[in-house]
PDB file of N, CA and C in Angstrom:
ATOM      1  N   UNK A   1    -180.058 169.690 -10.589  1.00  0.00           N
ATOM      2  CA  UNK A   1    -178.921 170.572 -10.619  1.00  0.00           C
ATOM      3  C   UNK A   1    -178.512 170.860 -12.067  1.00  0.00           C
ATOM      4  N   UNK A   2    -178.434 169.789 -12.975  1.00  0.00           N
ATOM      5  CA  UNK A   2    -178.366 170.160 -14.545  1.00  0.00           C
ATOM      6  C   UNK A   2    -179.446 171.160 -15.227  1.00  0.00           C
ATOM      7  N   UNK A   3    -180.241 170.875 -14.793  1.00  0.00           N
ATOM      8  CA  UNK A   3    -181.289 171.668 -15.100  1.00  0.00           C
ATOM      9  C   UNK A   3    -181.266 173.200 -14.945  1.00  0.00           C
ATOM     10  N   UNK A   4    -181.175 173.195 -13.721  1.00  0.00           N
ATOM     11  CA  UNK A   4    -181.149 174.617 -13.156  1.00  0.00           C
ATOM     12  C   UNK A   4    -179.720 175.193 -13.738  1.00  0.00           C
ATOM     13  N   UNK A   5    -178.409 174.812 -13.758  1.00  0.00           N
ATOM     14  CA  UNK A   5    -177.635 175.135 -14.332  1.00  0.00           C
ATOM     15  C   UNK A   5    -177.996 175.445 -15.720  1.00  0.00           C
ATOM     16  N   UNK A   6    -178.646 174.866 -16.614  1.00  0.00           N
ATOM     17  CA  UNK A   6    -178.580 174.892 -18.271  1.00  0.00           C
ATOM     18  C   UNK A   6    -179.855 175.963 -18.191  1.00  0.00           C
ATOM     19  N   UNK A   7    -180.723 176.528 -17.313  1.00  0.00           N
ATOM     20  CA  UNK A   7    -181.522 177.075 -17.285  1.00  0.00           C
ATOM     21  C   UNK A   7    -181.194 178.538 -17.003  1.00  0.00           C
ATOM     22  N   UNK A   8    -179.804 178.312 -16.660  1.00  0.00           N
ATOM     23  CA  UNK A   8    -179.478 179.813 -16.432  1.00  0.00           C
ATOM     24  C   UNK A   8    -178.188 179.985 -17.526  1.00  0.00           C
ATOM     25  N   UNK A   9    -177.885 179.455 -18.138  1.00  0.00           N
ATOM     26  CA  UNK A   9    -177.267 179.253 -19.367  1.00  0.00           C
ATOM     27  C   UNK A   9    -175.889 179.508 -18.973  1.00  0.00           C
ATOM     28  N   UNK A  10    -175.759 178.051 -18.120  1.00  0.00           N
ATOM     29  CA  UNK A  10    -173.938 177.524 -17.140  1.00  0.00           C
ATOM     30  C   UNK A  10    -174.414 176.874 -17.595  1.00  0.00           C
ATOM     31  N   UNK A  11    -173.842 176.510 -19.034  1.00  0.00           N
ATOM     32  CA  UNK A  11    -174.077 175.359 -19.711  1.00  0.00           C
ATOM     33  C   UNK A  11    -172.571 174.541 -19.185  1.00  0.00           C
ATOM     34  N   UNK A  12    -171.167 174.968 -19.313  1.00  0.00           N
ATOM     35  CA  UNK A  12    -170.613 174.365 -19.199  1.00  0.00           C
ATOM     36  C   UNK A  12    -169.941 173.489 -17.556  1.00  0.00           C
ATOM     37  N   UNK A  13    -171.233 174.445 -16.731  1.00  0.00           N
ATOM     38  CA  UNK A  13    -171.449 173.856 -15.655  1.00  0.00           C
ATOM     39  C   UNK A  13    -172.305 172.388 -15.385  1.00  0.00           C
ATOM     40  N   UNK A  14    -173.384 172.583 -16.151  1.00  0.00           N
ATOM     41  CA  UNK A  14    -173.967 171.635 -16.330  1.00  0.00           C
ATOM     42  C   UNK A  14    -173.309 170.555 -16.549  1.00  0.00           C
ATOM     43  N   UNK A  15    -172.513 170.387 -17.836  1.00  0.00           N
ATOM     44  CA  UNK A  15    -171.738 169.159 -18.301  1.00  0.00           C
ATOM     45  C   UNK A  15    -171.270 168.666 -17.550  1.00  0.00           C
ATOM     46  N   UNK A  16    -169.923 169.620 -16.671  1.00  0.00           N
ATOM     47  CA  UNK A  16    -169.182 169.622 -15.434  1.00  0.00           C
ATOM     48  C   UNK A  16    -170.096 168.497 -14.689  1.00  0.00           C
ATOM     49  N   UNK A  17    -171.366 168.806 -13.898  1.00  0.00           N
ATOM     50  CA  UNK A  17    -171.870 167.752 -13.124  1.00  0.00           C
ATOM     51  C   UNK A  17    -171.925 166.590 -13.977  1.00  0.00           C
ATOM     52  N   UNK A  18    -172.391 166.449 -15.559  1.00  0.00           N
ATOM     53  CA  UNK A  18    -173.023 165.038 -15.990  1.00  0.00           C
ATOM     54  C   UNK A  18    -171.356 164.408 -16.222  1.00  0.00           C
ATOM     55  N   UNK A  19    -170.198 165.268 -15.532  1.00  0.00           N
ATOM     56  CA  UNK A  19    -169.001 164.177 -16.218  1.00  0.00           C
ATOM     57  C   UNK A  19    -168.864 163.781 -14.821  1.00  0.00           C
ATOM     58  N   UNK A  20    -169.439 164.372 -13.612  1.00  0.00           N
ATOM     59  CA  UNK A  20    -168.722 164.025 -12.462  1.00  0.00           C
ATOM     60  C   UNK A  20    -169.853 162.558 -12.104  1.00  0.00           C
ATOM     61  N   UNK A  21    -171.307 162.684 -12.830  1.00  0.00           N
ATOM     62  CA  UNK A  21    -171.834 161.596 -12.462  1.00  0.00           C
ATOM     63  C   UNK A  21    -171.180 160.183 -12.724  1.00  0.00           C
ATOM     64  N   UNK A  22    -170.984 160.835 -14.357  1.00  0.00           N
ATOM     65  CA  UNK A  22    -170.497 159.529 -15.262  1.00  0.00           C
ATOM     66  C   UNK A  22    -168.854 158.640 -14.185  1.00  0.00           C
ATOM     67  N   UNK A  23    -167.775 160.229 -13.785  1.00  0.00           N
ATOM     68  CA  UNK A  23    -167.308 159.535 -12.965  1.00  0.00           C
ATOM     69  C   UNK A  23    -167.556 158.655 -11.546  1.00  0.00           C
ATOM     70  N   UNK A  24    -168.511 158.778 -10.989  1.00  0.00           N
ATOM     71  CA  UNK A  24    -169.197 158.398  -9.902  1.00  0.00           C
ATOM     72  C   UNK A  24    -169.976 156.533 -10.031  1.00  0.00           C
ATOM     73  N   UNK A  25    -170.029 157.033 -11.695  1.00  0.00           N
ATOM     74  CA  UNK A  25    -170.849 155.414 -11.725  1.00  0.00           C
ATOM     75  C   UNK A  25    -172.487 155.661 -11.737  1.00  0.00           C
ATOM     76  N   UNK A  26    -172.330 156.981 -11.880  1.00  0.00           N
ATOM     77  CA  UNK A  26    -173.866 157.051 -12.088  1.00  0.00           C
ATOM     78  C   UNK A  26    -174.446 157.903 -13.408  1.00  0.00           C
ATOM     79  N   UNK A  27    -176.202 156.926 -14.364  1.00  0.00           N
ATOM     80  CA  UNK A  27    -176.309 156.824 -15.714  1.00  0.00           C
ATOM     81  C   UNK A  27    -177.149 158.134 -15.388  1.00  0.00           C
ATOM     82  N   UNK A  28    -176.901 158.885 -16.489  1.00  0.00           N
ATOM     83  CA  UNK A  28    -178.129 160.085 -16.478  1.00  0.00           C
ATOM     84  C   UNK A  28    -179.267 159.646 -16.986  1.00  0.00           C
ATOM     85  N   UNK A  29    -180.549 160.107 -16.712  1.00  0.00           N
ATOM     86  CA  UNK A  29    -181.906 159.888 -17.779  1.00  0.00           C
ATOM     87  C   UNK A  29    -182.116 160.596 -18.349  1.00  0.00           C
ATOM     88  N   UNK A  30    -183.585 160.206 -19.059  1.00  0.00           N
ATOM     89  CA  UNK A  30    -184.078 161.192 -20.047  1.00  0.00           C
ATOM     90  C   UNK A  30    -184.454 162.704 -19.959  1.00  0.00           C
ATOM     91  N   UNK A  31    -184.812 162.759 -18.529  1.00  0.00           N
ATOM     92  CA  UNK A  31    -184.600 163.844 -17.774  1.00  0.00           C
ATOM     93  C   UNK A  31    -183.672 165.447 -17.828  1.00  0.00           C
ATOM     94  N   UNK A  32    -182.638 164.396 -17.531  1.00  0.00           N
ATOM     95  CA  UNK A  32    -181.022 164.997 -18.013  1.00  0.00           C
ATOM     96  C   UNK A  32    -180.775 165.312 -18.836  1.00  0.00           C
ATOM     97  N   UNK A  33    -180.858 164.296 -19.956  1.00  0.00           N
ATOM     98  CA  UNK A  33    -180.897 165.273 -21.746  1.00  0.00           C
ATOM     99  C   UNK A  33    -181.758 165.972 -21.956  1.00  0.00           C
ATOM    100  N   UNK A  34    -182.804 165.595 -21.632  1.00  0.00           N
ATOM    101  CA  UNK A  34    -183.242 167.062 -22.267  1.00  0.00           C
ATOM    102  C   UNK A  34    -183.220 168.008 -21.207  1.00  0.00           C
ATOM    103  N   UNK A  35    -182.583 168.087 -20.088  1.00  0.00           N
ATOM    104  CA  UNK A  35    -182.175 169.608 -19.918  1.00  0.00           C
ATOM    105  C   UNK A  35    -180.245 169.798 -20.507  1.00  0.00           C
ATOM    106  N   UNK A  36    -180.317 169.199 -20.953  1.00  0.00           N
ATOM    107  CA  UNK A  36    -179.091 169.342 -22.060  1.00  0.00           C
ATOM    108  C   UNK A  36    -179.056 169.349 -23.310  1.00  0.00           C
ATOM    109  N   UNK A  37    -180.219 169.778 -23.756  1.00  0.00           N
ATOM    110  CA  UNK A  37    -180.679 170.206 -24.924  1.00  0.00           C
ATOM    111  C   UNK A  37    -180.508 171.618 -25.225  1.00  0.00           C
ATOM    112  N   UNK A  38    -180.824 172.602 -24.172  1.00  0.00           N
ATOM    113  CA  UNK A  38    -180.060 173.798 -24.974  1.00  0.00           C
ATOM    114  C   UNK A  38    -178.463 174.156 -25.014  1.00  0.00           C
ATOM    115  N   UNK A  39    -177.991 173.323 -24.302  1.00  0.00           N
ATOM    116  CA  UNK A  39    -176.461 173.159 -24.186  1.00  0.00           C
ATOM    117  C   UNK A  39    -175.900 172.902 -25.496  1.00  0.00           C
ATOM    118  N   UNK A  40    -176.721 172.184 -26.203  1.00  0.00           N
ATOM    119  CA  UNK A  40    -176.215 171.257 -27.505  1.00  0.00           C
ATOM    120  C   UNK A  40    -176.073 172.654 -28.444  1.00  0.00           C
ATOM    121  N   UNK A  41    -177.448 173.662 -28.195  1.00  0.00           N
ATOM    122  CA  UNK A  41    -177.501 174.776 -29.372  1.00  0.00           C
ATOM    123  C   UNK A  41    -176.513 175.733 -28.951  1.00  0.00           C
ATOM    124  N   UNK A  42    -176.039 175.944 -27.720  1.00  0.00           N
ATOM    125  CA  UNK A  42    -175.392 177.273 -27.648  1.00  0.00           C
ATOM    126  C   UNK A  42    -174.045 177.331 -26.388  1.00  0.00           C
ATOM    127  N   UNK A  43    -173.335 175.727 -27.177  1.00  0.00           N
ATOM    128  CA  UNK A  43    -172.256 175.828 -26.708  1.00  0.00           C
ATOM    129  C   UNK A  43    -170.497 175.447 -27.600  1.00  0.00           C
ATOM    130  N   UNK A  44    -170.115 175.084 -26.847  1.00  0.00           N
ATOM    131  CA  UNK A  44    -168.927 174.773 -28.136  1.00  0.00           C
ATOM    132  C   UNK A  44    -168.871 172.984 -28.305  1.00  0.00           C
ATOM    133  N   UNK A  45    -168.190 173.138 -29.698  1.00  0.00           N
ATOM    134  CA  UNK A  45    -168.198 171.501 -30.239  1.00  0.00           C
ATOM    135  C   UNK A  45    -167.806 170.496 -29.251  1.00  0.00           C
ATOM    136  N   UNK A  46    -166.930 170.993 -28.696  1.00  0.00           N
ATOM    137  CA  UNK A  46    -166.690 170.078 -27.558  1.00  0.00           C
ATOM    138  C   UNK A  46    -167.684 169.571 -26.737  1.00  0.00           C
ATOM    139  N   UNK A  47    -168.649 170.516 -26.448  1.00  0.00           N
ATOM    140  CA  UNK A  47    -169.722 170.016 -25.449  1.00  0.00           C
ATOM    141  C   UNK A  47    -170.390 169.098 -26.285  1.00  0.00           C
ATOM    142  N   UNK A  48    -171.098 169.700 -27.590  1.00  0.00           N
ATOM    143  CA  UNK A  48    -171.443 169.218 -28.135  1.00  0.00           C
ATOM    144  C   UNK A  48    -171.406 167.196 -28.037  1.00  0.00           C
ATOM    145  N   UNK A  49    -169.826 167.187 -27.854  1.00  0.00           N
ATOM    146  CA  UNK A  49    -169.515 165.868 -28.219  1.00  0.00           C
ATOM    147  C   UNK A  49    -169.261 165.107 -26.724  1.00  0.00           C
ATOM    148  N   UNK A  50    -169.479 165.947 -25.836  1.00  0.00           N
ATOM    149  CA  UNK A  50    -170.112 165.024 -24.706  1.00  0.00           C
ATOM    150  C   UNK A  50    -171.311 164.810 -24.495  1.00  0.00           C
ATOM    151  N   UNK A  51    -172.310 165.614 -24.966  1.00  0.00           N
ATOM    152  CA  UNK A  51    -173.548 165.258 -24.667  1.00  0.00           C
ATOM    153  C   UNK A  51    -173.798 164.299 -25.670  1.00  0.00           C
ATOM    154  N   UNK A  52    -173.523 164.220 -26.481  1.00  0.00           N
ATOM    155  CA  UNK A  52    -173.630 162.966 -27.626  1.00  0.00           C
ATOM    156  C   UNK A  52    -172.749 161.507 -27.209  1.00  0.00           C
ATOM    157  N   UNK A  53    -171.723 161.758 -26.489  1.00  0.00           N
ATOM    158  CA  UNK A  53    -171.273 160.288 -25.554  1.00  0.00           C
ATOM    159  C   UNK A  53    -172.138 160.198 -24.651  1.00  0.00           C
ATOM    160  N   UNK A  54    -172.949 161.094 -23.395  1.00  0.00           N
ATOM    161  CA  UNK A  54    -173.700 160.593 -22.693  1.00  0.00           C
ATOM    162  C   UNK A  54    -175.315 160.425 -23.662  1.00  0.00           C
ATOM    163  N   UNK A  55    -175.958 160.748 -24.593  1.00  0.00           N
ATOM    164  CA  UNK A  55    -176.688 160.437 -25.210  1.00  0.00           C
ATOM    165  C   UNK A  55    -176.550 159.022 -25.352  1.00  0.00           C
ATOM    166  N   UNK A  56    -175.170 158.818 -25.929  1.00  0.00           N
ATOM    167  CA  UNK A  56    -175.151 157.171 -25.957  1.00  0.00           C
ATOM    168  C   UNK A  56    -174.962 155.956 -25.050  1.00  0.00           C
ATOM    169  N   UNK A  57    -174.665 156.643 -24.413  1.00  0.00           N
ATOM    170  CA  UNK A  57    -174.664 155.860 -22.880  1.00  0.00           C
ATOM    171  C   UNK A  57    -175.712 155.340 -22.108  1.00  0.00           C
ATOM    172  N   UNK A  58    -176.710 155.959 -22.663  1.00  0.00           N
ATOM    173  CA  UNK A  58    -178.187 155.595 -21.971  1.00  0.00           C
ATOM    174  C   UNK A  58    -178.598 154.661 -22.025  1.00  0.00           C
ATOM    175  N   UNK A  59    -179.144 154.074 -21.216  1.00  0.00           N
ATOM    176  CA  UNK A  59    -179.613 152.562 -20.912  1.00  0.00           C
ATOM    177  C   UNK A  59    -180.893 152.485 -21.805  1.00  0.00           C
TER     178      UNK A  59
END
């Protein structure tokens, strides 16, 4: 679902799901970032600085 979201460039949809995982209790993979990799180039700082908390979050 991140994927396909960031693939159609709902980037800030995307996030939307990886905050509802994080609320849920569930870790994203490597998977996940990098389909949150073009999110990082062509969104606002803010996103920016969640994908860099779930970057760090990774097991």
């Amino acid at each position: 679902m991140v994927a396909r979201y960031a693939q159609n460039m709902r980037f800030d949809d995307a996030l939307e799901i990886c905050q509802e995982m994080e609320d849920l209790g569930q870790k994203p993979d490597g998977g996940t970032m990098a389909s949150l990799m073009p999110a990082v180039a062509n969104t606002s700082s803010e996103n920016v600085l969640c994908v860099e908390k779930i970057f760090l979050n990774l097991e």
